[in-house]
C-alpha atoms as a PDB file:
ATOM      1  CA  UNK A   1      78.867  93.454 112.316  1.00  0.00           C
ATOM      2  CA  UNK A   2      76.711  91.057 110.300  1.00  0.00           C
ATOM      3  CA  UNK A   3      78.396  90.263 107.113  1.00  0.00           C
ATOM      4  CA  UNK A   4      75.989  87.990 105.860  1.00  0.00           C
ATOM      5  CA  UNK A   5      73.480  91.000 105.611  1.00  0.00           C
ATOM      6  CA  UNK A   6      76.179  93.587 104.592  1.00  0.00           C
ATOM      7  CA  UNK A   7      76.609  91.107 101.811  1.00  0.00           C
ATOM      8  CA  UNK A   8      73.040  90.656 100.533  1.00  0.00           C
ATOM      9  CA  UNK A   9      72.348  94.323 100.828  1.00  0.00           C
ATOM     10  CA  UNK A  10      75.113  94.842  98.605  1.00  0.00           C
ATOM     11  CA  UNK A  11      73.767  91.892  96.098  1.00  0.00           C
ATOM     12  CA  UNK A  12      70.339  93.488  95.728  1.00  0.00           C
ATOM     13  CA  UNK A  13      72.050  96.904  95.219  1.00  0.00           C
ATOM     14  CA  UNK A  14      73.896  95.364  92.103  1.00  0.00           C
ATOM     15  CA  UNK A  15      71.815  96.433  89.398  1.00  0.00           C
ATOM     16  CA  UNK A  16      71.080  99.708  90.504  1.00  0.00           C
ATOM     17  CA  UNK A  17      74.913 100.735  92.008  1.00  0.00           C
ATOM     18  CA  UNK A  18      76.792 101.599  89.078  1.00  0.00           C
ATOM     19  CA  UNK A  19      74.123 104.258  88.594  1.00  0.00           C
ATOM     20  CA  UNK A  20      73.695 105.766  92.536  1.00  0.00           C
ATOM     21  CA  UNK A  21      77.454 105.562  93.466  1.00  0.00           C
ATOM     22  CA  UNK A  22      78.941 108.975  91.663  1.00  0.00           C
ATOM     23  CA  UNK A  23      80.511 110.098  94.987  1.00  0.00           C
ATOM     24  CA  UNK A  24      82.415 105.601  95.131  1.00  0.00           C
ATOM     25  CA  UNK A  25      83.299 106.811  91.238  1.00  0.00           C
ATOM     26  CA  UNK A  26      84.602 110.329  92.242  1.00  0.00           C
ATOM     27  CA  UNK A  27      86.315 108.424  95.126  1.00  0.00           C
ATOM     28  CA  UNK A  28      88.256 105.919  92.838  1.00  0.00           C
ATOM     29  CA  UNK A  29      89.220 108.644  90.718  1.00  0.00           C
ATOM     30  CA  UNK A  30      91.027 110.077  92.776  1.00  0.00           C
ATOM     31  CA  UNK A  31      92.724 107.109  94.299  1.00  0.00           C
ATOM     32  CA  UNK A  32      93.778 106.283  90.786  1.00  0.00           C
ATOM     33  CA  UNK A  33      95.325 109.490  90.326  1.00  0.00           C
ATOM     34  CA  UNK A  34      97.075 109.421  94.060  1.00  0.00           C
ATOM     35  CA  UNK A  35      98.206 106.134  92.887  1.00  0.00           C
ATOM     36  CA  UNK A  36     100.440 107.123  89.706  1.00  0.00           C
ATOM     37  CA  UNK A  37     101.433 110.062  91.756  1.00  0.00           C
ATOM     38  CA  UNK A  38     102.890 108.413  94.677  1.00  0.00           C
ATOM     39  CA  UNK A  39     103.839 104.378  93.498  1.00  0.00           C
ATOM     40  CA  UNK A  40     106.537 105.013  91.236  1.00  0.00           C
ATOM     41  CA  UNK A  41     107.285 101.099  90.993  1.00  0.00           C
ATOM     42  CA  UNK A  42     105.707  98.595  88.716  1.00  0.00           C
ATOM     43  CA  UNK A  43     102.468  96.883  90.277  1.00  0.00           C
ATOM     44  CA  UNK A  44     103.279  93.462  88.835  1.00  0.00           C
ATOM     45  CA  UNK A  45     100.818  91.483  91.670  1.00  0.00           C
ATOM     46  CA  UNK A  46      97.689  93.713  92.865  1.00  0.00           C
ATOM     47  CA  UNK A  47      95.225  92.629  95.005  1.00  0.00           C
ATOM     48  CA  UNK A  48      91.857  94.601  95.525  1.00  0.00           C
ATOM     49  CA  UNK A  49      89.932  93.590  98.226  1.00  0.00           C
ATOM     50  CA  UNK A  50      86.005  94.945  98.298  1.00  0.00           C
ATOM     51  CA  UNK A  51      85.455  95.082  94.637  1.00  0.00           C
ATOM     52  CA  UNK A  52      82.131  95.295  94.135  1.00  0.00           C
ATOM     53  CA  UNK A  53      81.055  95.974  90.542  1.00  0.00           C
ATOM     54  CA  UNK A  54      84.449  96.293  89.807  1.00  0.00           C
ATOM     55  CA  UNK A  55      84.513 100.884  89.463  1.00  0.00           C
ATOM     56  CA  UNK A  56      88.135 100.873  90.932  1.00  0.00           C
ATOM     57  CA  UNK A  57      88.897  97.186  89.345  1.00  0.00           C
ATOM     58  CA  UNK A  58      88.887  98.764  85.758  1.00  0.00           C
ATOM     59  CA  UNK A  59      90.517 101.571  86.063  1.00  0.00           C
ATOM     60  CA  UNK A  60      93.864  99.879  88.171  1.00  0.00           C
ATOM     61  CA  UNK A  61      93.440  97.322  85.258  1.00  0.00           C
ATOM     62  CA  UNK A  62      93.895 100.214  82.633  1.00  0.00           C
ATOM     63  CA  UNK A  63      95.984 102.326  84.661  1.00  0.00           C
ATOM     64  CA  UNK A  64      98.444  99.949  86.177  1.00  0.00           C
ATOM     65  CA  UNK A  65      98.287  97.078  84.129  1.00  0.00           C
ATOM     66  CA  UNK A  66      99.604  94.357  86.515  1.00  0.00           C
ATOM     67  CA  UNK A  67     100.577  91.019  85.388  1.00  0.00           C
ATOM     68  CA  UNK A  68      98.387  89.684  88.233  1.00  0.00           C
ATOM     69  CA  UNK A  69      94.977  91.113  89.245  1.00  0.00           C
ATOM     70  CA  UNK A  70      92.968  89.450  92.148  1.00  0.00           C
ATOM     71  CA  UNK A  71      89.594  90.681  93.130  1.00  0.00           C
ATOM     72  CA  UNK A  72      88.127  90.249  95.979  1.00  0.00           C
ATOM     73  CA  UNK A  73      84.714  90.497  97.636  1.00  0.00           C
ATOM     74  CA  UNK A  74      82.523  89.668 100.267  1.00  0.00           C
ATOM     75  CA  UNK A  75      79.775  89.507  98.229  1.00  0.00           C
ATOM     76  CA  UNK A  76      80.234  86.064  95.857  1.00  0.00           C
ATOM     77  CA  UNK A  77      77.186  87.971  93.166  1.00  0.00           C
ATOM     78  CA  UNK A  78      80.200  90.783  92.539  1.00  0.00           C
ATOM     79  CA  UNK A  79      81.778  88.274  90.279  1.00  0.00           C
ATOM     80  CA  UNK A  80      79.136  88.802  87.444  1.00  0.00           C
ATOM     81  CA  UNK A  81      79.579  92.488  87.498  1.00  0.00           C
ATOM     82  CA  UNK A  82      83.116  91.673  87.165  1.00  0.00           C
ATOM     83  CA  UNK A  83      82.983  89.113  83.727  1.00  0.00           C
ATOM     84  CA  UNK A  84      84.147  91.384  81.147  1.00  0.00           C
ATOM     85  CA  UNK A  85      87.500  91.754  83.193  1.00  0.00           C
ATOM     86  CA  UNK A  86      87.604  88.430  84.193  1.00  0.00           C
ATOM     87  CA  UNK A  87      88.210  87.350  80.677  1.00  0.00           C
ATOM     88  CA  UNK A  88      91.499  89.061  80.779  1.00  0.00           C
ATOM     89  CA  UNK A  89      93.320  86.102  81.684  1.00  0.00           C
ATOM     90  CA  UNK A  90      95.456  88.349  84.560  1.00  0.00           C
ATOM     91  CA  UNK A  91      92.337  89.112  86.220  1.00  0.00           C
ATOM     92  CA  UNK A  92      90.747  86.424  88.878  1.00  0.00           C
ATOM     93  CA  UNK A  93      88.219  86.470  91.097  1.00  0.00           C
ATOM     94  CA  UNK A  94      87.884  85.370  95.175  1.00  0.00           C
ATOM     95  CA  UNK A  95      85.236  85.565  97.059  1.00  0.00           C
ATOM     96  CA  UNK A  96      84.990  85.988 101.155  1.00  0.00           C
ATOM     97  CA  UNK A  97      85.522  88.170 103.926  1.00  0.00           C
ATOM     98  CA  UNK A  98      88.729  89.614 103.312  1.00  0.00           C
ATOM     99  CA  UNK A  99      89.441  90.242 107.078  1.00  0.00           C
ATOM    100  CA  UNK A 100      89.910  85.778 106.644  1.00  0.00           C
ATOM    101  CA  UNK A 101      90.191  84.733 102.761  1.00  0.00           C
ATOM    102  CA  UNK A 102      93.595  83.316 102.293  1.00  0.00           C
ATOM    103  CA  UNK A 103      95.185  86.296 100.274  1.00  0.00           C
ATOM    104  CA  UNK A 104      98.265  84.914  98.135  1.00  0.00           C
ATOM    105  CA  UNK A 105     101.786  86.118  99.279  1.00  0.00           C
ATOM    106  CA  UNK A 106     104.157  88.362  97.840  1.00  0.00           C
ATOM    107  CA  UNK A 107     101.723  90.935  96.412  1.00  0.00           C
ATOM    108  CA  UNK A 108     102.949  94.211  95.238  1.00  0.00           C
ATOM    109  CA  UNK A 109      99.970  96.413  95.814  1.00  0.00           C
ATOM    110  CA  UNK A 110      97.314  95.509  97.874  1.00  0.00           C
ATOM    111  CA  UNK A 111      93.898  98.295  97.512  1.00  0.00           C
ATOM    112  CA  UNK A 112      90.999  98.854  98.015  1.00  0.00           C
ATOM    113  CA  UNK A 113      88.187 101.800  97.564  1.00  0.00           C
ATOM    114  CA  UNK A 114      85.561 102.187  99.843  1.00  0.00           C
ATOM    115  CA  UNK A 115      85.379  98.859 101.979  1.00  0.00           C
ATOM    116  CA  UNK A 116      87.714  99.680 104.503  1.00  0.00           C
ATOM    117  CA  UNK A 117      85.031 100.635 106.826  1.00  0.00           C
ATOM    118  CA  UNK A 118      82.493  97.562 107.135  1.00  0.00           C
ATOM    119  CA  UNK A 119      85.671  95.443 108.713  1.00  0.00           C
ATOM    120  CA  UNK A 120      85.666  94.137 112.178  1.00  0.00           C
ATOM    121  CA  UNK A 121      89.002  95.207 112.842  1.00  0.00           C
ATOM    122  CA  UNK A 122      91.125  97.067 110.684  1.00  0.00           C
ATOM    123  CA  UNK A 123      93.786  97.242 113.092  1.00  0.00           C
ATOM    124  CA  UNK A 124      94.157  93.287 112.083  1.00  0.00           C
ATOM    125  CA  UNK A 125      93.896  93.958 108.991  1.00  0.00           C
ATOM    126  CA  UNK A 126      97.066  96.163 108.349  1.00  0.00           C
ATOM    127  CA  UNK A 127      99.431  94.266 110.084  1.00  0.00           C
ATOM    128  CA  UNK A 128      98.435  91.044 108.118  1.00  0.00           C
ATOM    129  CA  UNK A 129      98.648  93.026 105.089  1.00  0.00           C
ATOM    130  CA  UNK A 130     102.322  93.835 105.668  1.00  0.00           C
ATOM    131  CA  UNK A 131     102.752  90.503 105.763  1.00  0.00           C
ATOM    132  CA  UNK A 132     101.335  89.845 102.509  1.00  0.00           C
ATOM    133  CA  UNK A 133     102.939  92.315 100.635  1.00  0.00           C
ATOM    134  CA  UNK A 134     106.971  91.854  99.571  1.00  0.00           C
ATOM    135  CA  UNK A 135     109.764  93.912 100.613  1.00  0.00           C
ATOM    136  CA  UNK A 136     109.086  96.713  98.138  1.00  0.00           C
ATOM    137  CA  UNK A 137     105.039  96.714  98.643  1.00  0.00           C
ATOM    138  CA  UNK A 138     102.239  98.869  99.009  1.00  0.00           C
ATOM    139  CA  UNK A 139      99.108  99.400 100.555  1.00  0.00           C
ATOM    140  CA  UNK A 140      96.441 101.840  99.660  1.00  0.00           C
ATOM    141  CA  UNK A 141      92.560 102.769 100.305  1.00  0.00           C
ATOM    142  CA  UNK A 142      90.258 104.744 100.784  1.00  0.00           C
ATOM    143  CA  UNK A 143      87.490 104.050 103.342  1.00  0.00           C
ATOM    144  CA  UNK A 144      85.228 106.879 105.519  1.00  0.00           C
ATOM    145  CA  UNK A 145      85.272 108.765 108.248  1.00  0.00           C
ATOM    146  CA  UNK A 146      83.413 109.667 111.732  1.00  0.00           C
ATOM    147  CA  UNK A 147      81.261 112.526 109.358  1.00  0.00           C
ATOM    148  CA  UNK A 148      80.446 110.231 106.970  1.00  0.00           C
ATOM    149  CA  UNK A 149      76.430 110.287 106.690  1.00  0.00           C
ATOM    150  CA  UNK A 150      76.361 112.245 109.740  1.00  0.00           C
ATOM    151  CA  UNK A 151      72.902 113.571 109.322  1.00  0.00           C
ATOM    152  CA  UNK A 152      71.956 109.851 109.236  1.00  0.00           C
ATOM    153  CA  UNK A 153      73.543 109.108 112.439  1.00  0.00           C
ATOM    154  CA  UNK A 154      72.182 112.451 113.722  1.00  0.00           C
ATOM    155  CA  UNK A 155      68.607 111.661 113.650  1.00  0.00           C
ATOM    156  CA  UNK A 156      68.610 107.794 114.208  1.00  0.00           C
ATOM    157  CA  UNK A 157      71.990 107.120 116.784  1.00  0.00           C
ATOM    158  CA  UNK A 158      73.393 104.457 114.648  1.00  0.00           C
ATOM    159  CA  UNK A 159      76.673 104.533 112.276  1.00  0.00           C
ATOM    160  CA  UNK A 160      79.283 102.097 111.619  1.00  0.00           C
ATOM    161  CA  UNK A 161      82.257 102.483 114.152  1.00  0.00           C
ATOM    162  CA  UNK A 162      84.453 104.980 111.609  1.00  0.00           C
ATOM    163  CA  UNK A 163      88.303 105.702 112.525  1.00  0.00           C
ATOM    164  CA  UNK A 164      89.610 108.957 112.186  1.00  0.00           C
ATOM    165  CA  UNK A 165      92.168 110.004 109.988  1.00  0.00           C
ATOM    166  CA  UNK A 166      94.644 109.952 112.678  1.00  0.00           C
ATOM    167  CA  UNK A 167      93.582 106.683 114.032  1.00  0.00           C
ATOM    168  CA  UNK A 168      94.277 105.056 110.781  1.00  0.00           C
ATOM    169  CA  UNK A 169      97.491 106.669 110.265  1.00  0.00           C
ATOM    170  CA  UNK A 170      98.508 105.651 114.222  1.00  0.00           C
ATOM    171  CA  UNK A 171      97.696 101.984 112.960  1.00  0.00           C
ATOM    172  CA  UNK A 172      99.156 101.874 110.140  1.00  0.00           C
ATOM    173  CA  UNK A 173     102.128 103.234 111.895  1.00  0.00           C
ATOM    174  CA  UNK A 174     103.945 100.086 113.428  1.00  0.00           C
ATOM    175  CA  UNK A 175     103.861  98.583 110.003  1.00  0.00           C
ATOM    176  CA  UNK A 176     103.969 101.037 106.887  1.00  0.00           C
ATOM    177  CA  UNK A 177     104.939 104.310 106.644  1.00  0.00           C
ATOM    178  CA  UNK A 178     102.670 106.571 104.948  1.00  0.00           C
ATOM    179  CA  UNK A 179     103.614 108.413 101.961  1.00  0.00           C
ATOM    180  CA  UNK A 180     100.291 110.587 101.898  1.00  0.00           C
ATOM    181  CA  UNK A 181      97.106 110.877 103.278  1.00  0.00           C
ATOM    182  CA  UNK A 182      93.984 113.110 102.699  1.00  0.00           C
ATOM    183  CA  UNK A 183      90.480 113.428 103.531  1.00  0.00           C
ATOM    184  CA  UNK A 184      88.081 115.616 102.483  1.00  0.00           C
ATOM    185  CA  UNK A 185      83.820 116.424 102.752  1.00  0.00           C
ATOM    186  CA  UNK A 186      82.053 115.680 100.118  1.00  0.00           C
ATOM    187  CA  UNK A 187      78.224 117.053 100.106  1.00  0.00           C
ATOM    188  CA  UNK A 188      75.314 115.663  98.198  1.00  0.00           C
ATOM    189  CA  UNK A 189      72.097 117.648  98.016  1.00  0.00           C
ATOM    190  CA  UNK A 190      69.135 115.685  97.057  1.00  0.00           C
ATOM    191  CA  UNK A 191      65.092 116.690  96.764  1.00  0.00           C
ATOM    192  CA  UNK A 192      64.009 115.084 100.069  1.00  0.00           C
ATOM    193  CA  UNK A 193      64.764 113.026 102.824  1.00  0.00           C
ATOM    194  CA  UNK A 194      62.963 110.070 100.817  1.00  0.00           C
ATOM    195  CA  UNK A 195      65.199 110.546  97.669  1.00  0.00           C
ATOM    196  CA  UNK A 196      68.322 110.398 100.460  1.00  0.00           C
ATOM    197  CA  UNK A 197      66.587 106.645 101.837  1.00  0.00           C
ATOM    198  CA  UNK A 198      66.289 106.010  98.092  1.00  0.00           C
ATOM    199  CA  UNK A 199      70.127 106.622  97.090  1.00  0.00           C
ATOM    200  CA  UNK A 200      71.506 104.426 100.471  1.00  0.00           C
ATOM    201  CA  UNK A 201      68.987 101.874  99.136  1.00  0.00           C
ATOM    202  CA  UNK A 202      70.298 101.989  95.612  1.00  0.00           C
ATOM    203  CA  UNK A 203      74.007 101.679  96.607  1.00  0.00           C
ATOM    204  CA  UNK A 204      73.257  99.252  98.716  1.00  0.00           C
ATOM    205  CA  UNK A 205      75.715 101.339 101.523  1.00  0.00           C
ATOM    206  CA  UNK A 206      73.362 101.526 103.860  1.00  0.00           C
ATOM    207  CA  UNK A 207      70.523  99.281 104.930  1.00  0.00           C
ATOM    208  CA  UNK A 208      67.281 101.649 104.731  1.00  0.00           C
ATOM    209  CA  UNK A 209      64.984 100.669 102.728  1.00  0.00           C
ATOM    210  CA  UNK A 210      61.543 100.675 101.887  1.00  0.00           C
ATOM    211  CA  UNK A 211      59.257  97.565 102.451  1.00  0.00           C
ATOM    212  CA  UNK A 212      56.528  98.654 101.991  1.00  0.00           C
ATOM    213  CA  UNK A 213      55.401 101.672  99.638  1.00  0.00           C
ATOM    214  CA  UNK A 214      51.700 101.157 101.768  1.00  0.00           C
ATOM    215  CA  UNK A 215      52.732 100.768 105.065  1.00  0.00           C
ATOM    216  CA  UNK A 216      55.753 102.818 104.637  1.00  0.00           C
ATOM    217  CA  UNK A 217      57.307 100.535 106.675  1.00  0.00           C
ATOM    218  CA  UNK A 218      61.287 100.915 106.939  1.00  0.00           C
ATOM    219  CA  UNK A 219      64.154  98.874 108.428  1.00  0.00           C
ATOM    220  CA  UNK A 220      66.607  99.855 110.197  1.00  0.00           C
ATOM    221  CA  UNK A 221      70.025 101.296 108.849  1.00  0.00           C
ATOM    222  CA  UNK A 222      72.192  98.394 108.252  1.00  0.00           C
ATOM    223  CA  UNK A 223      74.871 100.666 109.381  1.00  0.00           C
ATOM    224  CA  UNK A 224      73.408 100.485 113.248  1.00  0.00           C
ATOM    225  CA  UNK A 225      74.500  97.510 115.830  1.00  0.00           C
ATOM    226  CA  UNK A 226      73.225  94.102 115.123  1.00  0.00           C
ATOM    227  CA  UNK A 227      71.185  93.295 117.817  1.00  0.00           C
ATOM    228  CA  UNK A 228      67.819  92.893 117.848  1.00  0.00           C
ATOM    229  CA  UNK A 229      66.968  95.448 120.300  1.00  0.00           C
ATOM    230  CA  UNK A 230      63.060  97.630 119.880  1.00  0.00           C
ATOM    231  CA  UNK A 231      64.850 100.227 121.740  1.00  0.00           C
ATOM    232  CA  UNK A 232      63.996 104.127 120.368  1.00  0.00           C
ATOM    233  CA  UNK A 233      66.793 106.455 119.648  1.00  0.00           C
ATOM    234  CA  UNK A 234      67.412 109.726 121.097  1.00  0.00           C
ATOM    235  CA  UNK A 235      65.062 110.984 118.534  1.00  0.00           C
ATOM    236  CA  UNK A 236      62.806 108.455 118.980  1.00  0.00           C
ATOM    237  CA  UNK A 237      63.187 106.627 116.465  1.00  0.00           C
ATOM    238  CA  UNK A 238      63.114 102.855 116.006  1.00  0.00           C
ATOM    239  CA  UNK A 239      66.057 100.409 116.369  1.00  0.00           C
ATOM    240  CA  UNK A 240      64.811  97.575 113.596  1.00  0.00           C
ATOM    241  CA  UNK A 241      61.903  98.746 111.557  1.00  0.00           C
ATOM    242  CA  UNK A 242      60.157 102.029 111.176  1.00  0.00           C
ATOM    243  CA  UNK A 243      55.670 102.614 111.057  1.00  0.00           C
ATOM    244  CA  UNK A 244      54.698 105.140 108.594  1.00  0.00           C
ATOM    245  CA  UNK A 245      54.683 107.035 111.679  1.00  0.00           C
ATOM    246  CA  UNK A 246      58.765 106.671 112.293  1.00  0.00           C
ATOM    247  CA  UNK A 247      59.173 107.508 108.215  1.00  0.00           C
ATOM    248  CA  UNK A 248      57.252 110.524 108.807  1.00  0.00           C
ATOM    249  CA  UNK A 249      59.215 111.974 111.722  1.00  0.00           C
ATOM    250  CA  UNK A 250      62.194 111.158 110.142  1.00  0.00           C
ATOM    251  CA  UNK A 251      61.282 113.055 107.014  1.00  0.00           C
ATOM    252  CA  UNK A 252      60.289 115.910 109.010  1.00  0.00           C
ATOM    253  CA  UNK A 253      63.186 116.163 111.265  1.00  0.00           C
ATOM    254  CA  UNK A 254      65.814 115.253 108.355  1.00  0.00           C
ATOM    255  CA  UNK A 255      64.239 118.380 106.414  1.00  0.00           C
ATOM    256  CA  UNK A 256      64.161 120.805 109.606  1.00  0.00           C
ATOM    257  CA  UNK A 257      67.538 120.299 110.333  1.00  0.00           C
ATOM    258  CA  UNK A 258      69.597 119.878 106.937  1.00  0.00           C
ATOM    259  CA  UNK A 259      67.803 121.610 104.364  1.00  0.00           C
ATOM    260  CA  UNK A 260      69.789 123.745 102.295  1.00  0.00           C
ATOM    261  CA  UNK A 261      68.258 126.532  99.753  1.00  0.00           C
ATOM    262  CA  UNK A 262      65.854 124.048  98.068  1.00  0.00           C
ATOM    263  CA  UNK A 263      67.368 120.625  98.740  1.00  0.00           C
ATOM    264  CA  UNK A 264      68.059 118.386 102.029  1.00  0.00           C
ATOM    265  CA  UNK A 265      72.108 117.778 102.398  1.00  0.00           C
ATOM    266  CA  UNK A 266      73.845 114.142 102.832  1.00  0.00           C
ATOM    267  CA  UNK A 267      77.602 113.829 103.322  1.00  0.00           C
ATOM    268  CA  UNK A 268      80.543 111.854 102.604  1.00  0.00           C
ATOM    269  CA  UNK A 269      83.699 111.851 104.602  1.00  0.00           C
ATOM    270  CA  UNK A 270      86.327 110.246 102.211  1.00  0.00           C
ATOM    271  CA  UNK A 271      89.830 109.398 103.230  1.00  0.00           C
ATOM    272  CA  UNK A 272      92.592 108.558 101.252  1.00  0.00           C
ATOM    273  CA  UNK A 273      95.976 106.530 102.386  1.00  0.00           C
ATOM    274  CA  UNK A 274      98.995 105.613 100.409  1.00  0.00           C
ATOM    275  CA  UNK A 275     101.503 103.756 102.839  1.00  0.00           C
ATOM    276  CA  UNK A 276     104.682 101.538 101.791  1.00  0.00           C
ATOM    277  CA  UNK A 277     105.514  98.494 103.663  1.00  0.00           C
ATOM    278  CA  UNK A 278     108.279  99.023 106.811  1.00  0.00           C
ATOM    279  CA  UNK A 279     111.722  97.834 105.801  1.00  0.00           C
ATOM    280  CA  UNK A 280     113.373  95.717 108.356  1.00  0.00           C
END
């Protein structure tokens, strides 16, 4: 997975995010409420790894109101979406991958919304967060799952390598034990396939997007492989960047097959985890 491009595509997406990303909002909503319903101890350290423009950051700020917030994300830009809260003086800002960034120890909560799914290894991940966390700590997140953008994956063959619910859950397993966990589909119906390329573009979640409003030229979705292969899908559609030609079929096929009433269909696949740290 290239993080260096996950990152800018997420940096060019920062002006236009907080306006595409209803279905991230809807998502941290609901981790905020599965938070107060499940953590009944004080959050005094939190640590939220993936930020971005901070849609989660504010309302753990205003919900749980830890003595110590640290936000996190790949992305160093995220930091100026973040400068109203990082005035608060509990509220600081690091910047890296967070599958390597030295995380401080001791940490009551560490969270996240929506990130969980561009990491190499997850698996990793857990187990050094249990190690992170003190004897009375918690992890929770939300990420995706295998039919998350589906019709996406569908027509081109490429998708980020998504874990099941139960996959999560069986590595979480040796290391927290889970309190709750949920996922649900969440449907988005939108005029045309190009308004769907337009929204991934916006939120910067996936890496379609439009060079070229002449050529129609399109690269590939960010969510693919990273290698630099020509190679046509099963669909017949390009690998790294699309003609007019590959824009068109893709339109046409995305319509013919997910068109629903008036509108063309993209989904989310949300899950939602609330685990407590092992005792020993």
């Amino acid at each position: 997975m290239n993080k260096q491009l996950i990152a800018e595509r997420f940096s060019k997406a920062i002006t236009t995010y907080p306006r595409e990303a209803n279905v991230q909002r809807q998502i941290a909503d609901k981790m905020i409420h599965l938070l107060t319903e499940h953590i009944s101890s004080p959050c005094s350290k939190v640590i939220e790894f993936g930020c971005g423009t901070g849609i989660y950051s504010r309302m753990l700020l205003q919900t749980l109101r830890p003595e110590e917030l640290l936000l996190n994300d790949l992305c160093p830009d995220m930091k100026y979406c973040c400068e109203d809260l990082l005035k608060k003086k509990q509220v600081s800002f690091l910047p890296g991958d967070a599958e390597t960034v030295s995380f401080p120890a001791e940490s009551t909560l560490i969270t996240s919304c929506s990130a969980l799914q561009w990491f190499e290894s997850p698996e990793n991940f857990f187990e050094r967060c249990n190690t992170l966390l003190n004897n009375q700590g918690y992890f929770a997140f939300s990420t995706f799952g295998k039919e998350n953008m589906k019709e996406i994956r569908e027509l081109t063959g490429n998708g980020l390598p998504y874990r099941s619910r139960e996959e999560l859950e069986a590595a979480l397993s040796p290391h927290f034990d889970i309190l709750y966990s949920e996922e649900e589909l969440i449907p988005l119906s939108f005029e045309d396939p190009i308004k769907v390329l337009y929204h991934l573009k916006q939120t910067g979640v996936n890496g379609l997007s439009t060079q070229s409003s002449t050529a129609g030229k399109q690269e590939n979705d960010l969510c693919s492989s990273d290698d630099n292969s020509k190679n046509k899908s099963k669909n017949n559609l390009p690998q790294q960047q699309w003609t007019r030609r590959d824009l068109q079929l893709f339109c046409e096929r995305y319509t013919q097959e997910f068109t629903q009433g008036t509108s063309v269909s993209l989904t989310y696949h949300p899950i939602y985890i609330i685990a407590k740290k092992k005792k020993v």
